[in-house]
Protein backbone atom coordinates (compact mmCIF):
# COMPACT_ATOMS: atom_id res chain seq x y z
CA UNK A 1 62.50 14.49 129.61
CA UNK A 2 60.50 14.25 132.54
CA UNK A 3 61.70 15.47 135.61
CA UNK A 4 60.18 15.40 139.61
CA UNK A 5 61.82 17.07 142.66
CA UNK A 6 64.49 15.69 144.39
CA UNK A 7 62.48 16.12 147.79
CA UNK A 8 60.36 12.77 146.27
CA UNK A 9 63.37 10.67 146.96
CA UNK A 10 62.24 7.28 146.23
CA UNK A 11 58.30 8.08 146.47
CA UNK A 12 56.10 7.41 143.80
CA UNK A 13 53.50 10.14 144.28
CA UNK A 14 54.93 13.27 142.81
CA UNK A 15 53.91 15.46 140.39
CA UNK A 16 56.75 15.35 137.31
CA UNK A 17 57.39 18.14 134.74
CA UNK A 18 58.74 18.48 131.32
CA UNK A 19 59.36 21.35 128.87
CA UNK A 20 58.17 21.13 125.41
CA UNK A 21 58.41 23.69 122.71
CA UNK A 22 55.22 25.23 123.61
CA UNK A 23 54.89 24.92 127.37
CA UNK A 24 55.55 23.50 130.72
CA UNK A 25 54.28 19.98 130.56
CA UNK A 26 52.99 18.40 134.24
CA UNK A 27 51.87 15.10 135.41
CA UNK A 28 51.01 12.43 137.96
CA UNK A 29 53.75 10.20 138.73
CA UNK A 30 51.07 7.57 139.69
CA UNK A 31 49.61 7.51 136.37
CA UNK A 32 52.20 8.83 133.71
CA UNK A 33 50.27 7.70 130.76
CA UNK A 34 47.22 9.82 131.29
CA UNK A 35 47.42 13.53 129.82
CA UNK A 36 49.53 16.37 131.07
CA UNK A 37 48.48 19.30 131.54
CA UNK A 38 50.48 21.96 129.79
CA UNK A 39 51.22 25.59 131.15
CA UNK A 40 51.99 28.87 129.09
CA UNK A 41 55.72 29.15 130.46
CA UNK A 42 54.11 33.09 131.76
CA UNK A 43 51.72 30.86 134.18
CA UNK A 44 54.06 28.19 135.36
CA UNK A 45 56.75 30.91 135.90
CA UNK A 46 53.85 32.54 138.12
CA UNK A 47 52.98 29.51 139.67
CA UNK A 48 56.71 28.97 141.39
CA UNK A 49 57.22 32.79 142.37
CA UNK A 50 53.91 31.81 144.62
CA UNK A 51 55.29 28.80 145.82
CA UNK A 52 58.29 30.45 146.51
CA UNK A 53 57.10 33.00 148.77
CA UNK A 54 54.52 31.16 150.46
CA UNK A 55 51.54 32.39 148.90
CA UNK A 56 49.78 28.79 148.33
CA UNK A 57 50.42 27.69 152.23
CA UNK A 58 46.84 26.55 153.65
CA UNK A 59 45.25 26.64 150.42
């Protein structure tokens, strides 16, 4: 099941997520039926933590 954040509201360009069995699935809203690209749950886990704290501001 594919999921995007509910700060998209009604937008169409958002990135969407899904967990599989072997990792973090994400994609393109805008085009859904091109590949994901799939994250070892260690990496996507890392990923928010830097979000979270701010570390990816400016980049």
């Amino acid at each position: 099941m594919w999921r995007r954040s509910s700060r998209c509201g009604n937008e169409n360009e958002c990135v969407e997520v899904a967990v599989s069995q072997d990792c973090v699935l994400a994609r393109d809203s805008k085009v859904p039926a091109r590949s994901a690209l799939c994250f070892t749950t260690a990496v996507w886990t890392d990923f928010l933590q830097a979000v979270r704290v701010g570390e990816l501001e400016g980049s």
